[in-house]
Protein backbone atom coordinates (compact mmCIF):
# COMPACT_ATOMS: atom_id res chain seq x y z
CA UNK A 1 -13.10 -13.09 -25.58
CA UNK A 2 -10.06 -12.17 -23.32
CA UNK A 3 -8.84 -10.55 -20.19
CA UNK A 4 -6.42 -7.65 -19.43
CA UNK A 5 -4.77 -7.72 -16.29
CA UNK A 6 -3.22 -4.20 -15.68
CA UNK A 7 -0.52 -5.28 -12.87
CA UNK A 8 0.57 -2.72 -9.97
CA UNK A 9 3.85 -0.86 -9.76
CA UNK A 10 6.08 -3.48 -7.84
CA UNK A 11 4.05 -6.72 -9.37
CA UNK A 12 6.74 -6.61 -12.25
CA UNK A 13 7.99 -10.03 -11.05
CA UNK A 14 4.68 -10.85 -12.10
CA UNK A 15 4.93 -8.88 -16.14
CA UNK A 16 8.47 -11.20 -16.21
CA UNK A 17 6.76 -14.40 -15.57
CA UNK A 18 4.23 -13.63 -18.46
CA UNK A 19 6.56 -12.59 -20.82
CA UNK A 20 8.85 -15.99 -20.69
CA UNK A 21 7.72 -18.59 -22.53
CA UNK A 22 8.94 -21.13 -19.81
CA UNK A 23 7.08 -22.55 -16.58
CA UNK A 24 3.45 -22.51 -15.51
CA UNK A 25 2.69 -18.65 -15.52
CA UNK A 26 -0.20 -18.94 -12.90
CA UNK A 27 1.18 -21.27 -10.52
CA UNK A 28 1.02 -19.74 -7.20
CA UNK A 29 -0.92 -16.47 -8.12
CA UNK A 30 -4.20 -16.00 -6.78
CA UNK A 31 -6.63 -16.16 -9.31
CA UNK A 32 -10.45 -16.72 -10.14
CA UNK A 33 -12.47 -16.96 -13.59
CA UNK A 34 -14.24 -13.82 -14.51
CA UNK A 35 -17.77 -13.85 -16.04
CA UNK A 36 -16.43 -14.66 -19.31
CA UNK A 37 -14.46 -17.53 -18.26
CA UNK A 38 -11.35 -15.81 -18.43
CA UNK A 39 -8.62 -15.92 -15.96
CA UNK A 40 -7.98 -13.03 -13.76
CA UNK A 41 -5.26 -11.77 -11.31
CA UNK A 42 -7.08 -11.16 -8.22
CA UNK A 43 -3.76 -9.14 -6.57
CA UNK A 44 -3.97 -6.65 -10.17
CA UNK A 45 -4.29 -3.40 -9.94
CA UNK A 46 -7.32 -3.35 -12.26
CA UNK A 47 -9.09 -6.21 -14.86
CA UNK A 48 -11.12 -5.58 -18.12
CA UNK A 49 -13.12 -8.79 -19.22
CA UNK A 50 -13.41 -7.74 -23.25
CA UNK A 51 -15.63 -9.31 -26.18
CA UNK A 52 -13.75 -9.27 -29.86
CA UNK A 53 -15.91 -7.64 -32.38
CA UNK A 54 -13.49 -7.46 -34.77
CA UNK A 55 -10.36 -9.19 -35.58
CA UNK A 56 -7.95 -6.93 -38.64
CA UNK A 57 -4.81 -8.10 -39.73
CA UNK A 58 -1.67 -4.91 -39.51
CA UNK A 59 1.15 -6.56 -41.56
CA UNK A 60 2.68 -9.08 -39.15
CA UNK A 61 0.19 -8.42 -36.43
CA UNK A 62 -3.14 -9.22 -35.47
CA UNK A 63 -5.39 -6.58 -34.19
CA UNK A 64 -8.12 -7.08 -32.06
CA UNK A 65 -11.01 -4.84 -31.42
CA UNK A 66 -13.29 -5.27 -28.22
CA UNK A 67 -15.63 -4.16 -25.99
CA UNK A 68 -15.12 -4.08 -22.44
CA UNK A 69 -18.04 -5.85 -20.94
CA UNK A 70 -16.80 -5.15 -17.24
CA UNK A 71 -14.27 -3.37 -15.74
CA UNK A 72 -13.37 -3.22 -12.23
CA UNK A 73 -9.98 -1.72 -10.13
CA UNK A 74 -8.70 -0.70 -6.92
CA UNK A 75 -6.33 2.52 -6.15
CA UNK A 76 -2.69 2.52 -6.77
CA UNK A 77 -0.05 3.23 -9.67
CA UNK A 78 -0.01 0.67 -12.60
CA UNK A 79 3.06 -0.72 -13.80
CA UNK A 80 5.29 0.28 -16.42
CA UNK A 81 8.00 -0.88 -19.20
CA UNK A 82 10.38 1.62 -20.71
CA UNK A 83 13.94 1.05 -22.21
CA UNK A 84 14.06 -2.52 -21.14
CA UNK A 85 13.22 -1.86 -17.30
CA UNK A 86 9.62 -1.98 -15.49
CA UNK A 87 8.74 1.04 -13.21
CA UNK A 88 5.62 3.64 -12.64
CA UNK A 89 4.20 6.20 -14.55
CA UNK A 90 7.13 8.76 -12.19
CA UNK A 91 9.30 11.51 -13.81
CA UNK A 92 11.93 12.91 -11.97
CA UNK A 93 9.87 15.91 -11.48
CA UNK A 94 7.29 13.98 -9.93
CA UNK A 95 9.84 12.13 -7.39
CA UNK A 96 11.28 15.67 -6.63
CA UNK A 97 7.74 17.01 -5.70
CA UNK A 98 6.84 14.63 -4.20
CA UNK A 99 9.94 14.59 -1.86
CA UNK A 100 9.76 17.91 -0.97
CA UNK A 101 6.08 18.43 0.04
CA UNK A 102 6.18 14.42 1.66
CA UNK A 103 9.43 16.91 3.53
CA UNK A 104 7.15 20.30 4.32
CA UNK A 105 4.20 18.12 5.56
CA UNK A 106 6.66 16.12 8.77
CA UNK A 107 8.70 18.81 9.97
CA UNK A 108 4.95 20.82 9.79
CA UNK A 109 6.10 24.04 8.03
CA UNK A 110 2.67 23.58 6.03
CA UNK A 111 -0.02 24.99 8.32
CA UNK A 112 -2.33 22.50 9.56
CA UNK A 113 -4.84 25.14 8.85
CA UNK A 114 -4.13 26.42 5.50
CA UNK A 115 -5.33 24.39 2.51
CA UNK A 116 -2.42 23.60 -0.11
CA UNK A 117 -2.82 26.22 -3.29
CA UNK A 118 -1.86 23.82 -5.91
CA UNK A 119 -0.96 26.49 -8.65
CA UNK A 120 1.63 28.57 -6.48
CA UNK A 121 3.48 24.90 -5.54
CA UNK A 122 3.73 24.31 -9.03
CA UNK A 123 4.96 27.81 -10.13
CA UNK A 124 6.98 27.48 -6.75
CA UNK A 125 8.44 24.06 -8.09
CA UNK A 126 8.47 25.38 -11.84
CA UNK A 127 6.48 22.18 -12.80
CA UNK A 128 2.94 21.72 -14.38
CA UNK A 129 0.25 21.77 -12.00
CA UNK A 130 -0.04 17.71 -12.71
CA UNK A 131 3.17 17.16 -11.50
CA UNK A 132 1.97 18.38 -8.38
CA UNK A 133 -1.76 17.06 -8.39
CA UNK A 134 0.21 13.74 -8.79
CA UNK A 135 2.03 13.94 -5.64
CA UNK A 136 -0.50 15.37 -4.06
CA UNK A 137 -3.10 12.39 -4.83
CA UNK A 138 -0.31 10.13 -3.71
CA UNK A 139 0.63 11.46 -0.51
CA UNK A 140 -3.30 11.44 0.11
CA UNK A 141 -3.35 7.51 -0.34
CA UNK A 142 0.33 7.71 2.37
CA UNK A 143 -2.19 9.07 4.91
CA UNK A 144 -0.15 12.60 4.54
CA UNK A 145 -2.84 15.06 3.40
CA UNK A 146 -6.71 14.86 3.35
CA UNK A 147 -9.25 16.40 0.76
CA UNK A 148 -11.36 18.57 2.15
CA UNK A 149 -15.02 19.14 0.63
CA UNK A 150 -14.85 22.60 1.06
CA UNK A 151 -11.39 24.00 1.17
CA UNK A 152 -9.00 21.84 -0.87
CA UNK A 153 -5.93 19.17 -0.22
CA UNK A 154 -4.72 20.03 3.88
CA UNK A 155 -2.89 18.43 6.13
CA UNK A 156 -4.22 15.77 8.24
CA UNK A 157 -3.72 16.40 11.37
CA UNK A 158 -3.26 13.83 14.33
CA UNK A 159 -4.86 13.75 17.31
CA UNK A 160 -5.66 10.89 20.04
CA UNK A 161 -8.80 10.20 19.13
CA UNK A 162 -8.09 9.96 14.96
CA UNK A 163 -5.22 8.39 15.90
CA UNK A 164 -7.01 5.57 17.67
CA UNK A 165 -9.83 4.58 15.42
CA UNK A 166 -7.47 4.55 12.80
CA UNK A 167 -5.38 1.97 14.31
CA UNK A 168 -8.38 0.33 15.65
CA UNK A 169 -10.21 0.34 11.80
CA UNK A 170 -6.79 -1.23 10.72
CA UNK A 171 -7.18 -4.05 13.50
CA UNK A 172 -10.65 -4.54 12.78
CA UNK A 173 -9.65 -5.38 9.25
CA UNK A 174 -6.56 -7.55 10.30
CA UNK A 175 -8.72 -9.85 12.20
CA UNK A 176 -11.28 -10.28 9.24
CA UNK A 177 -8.23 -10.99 6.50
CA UNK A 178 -6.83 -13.57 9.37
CA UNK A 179 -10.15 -15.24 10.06
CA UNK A 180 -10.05 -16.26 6.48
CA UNK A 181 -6.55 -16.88 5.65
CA UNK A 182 -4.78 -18.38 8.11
CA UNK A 183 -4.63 -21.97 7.11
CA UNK A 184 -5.19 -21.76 3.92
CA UNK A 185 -1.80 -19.62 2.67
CA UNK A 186 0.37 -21.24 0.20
CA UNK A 187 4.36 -21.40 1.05
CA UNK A 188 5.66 -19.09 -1.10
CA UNK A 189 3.30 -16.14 0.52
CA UNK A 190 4.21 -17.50 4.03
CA UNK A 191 7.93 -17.14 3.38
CA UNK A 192 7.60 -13.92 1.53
CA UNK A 193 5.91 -12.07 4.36
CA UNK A 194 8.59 -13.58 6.93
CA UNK A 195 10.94 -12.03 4.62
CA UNK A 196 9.50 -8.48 5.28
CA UNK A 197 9.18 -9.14 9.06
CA UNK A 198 12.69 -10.23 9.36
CA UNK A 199 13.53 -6.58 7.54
CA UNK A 200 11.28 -4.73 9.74
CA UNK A 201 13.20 -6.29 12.88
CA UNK A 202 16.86 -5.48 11.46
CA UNK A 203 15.70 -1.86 11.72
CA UNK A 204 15.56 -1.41 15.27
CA UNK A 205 18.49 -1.38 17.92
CA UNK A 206 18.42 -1.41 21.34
CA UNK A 207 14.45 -0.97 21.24
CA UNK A 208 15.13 2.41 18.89
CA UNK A 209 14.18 2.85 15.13
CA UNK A 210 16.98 3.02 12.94
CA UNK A 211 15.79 5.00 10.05
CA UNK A 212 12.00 6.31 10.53
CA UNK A 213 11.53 6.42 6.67
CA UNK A 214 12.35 2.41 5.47
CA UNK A 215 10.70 1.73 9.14
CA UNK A 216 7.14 2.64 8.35
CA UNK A 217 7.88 1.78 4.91
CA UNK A 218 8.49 -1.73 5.76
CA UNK A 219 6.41 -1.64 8.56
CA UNK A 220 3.49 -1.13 6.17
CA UNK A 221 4.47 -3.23 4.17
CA UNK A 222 4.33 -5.94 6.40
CA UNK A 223 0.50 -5.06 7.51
CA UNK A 224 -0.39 -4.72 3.71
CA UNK A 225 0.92 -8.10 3.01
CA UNK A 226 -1.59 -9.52 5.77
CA UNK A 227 -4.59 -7.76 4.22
CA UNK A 228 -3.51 -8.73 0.32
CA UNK A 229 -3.43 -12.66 1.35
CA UNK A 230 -7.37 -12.26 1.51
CA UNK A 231 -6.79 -11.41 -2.49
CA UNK A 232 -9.46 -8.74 -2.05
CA UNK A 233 -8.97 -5.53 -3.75
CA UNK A 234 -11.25 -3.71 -2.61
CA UNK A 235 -10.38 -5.02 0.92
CA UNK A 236 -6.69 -4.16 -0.02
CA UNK A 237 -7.71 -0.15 -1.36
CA UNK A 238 -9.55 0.21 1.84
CA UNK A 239 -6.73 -0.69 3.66
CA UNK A 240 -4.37 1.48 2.34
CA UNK A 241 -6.67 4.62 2.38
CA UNK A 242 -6.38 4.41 6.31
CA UNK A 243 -2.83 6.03 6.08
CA UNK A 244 -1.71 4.15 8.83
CA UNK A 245 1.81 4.53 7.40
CA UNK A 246 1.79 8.07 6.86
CA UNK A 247 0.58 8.54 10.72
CA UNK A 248 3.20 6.57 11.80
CA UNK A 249 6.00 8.33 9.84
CA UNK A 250 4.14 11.38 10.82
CA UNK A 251 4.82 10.96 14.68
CA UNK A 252 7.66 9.13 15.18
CA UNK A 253 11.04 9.97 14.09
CA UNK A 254 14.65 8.24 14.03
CA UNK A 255 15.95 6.93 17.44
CA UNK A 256 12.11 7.08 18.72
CA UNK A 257 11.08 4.16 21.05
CA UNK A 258 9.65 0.86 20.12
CA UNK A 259 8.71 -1.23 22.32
CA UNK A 260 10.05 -5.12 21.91
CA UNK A 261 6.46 -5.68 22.38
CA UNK A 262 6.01 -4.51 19.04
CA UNK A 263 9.02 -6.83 17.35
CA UNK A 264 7.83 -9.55 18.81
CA UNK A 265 4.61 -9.23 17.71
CA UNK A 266 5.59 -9.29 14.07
CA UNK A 267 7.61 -12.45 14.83
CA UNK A 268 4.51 -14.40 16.78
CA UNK A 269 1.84 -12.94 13.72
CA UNK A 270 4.18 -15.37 11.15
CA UNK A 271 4.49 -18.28 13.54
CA UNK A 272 0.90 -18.20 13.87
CA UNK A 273 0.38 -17.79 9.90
CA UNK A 274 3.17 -20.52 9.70
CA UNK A 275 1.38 -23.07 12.09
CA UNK A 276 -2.03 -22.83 10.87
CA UNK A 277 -3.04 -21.09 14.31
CA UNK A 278 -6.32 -19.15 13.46
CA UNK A 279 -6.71 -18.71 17.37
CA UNK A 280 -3.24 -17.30 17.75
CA UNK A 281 -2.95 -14.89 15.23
CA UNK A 282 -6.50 -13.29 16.57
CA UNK A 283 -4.84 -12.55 19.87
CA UNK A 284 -1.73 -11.42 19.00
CA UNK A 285 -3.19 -8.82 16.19
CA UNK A 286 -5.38 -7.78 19.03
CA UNK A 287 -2.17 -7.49 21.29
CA UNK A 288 -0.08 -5.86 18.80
CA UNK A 289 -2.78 -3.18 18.27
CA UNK A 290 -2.65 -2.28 21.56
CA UNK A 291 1.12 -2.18 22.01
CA UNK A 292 0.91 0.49 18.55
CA UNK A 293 -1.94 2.39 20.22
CA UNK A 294 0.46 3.06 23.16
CA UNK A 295 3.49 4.33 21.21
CA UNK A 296 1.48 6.29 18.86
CA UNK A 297 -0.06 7.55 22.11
CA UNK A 298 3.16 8.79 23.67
CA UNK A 299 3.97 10.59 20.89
CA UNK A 300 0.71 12.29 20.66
CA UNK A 301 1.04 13.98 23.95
CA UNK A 302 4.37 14.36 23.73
CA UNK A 303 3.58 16.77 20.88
CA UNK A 304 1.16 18.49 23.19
CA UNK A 305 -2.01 16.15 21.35
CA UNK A 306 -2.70 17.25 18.28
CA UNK A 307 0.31 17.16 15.18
């Protein structure tokens, strides 16, 4: 019996570790025993526990055939290895596509009401059609686009209300990954998501953003990294299908407002983390939702409510 652990698109620090034959691979990874007894990566993008049923020998290799007795996986873009780098299932095409509809979608020259015709974009793009499913699928998971049951991919539009119990869904589950983490987070994970709040903070001046696009990039990245230290992935895929990232690039842009409220927030949320303060970190996620709500909200009606 063995395991396959099918690692995400930026866990290749993880593929590296495996693939030495020095140090204790597993230290510091979060990981449980599946039914089989076999180890598995809790933050992978996807685990097969498999049963050999037959075992053939290929010149200087050993083959093993299995069955997968259980499979399970959240949503996101495996990992990669080609010509001695790691990277994602991505063509240039794709990033191109990707680019330029991600482009259409925030300055709003795609109709809010029109649903995307996937065929003419890829004609339009001279691409197959899966070059643009793929981007479309991906900019679904950014919070960009929507599917909708009866007329196709669109784009989601933003209004107080959605905007709200998005932000308040993404609270809700902040406060359940903190009632059961905080305390109990190794080192390494504590210093890593400083790291990302420290980057977050660099990009604002003067209470401004920066750069609107490595913003809410590292902006998210910062809230995902709170959610994955409950080493949930289902908890994580939910998370990430609230497209809290894609509203926020969605409404502000460069040189928008940001309250110091907000930075500081970050800051407090890894001094709470950091001192073991369970009590802390509840109020300040609370606060910090709030102090979101309020800049998303100014946007909102500064676009005349719905974007």
């Amino acid at each position: 019996m063995f395991g396959v652990n099918i690692l995400d698109e930026d866990q290749g620090q993880i593929a590296e570790r495996f693939a030495s034959l020095r140090g204790e691979r597993f230290a510091g990874l979060n990981v449980e025993l599946g039914g089989l007894g076999v180890p598995r990566l809790t933050d992978a993008l996807a685990f097969c526990e498999c049963h050999v049923v037959e075992d053939v020998t290929a010149g200087t290799h050993r083959v093993f055939l299995a069955d997968v007795t259980r499979a399970v996986a959240r949503e996101g873009f495996p990992l990669t290895y080609f010509r001695g780098r790691f990277g994602c299932f991505e063509t240039g095409q794709d990033r191109t596509v990707h680019s330029e509809l991600r482009r259409r979608i925030l300055v709003r020259s795609i109709s809010l009401d029109d649903p995307l015709d996937l065929q003419a974009l890829a004609a339009e793009f001279n691409v197959l059609p899966g070059a643009v499913y793929r981007s479309v699928t991906k900019l679904v998971t950014d919070g960009f686009l929507e599917r909708d049951p009866e007329r196709g991919y669109v784009v989601r539009p933003v209004t107080l209300e959605s905007s709200e119990q998005c932000f308040d869904a993404r609270c809700a589950m902040e406060l359940g990954a903190a009632a059961s983490t905080v305390g109990r987070v190794p080192p390494d994970r504590l210093r890593a998501l400083r790291e990302i709040m420290a980057e977050t903070l660099s990009l604002l001046a003067d209470g401004r953003i920066v750069d609107i696009d490595v913003y809410a990039r590292r902006n998210q990245e910062f809230h995902n990294a709170i959610i994955d230290l409950a080493a949930n992935p289902v908890l994580s895929g939910a998370y990430r299908r609230l497209g809290t990232g894609g509203l926020t690039t969605s409404l502000l842009h460069a040189g928008s407002e940001v309250g110091q409220d907000i930075a500081d927030d970050h800051q407090t949320i890894v001094e709470a983390y950091e001192q073991a303060n369970l009590d802390a970190a509840l109020a300040v996620i609370t606060r910090h939702n709030d102090h979101v709500k309020q800049t998303i909200r100014q946007a909102i009606l500064a676009g005349g409510g719905r974007l």
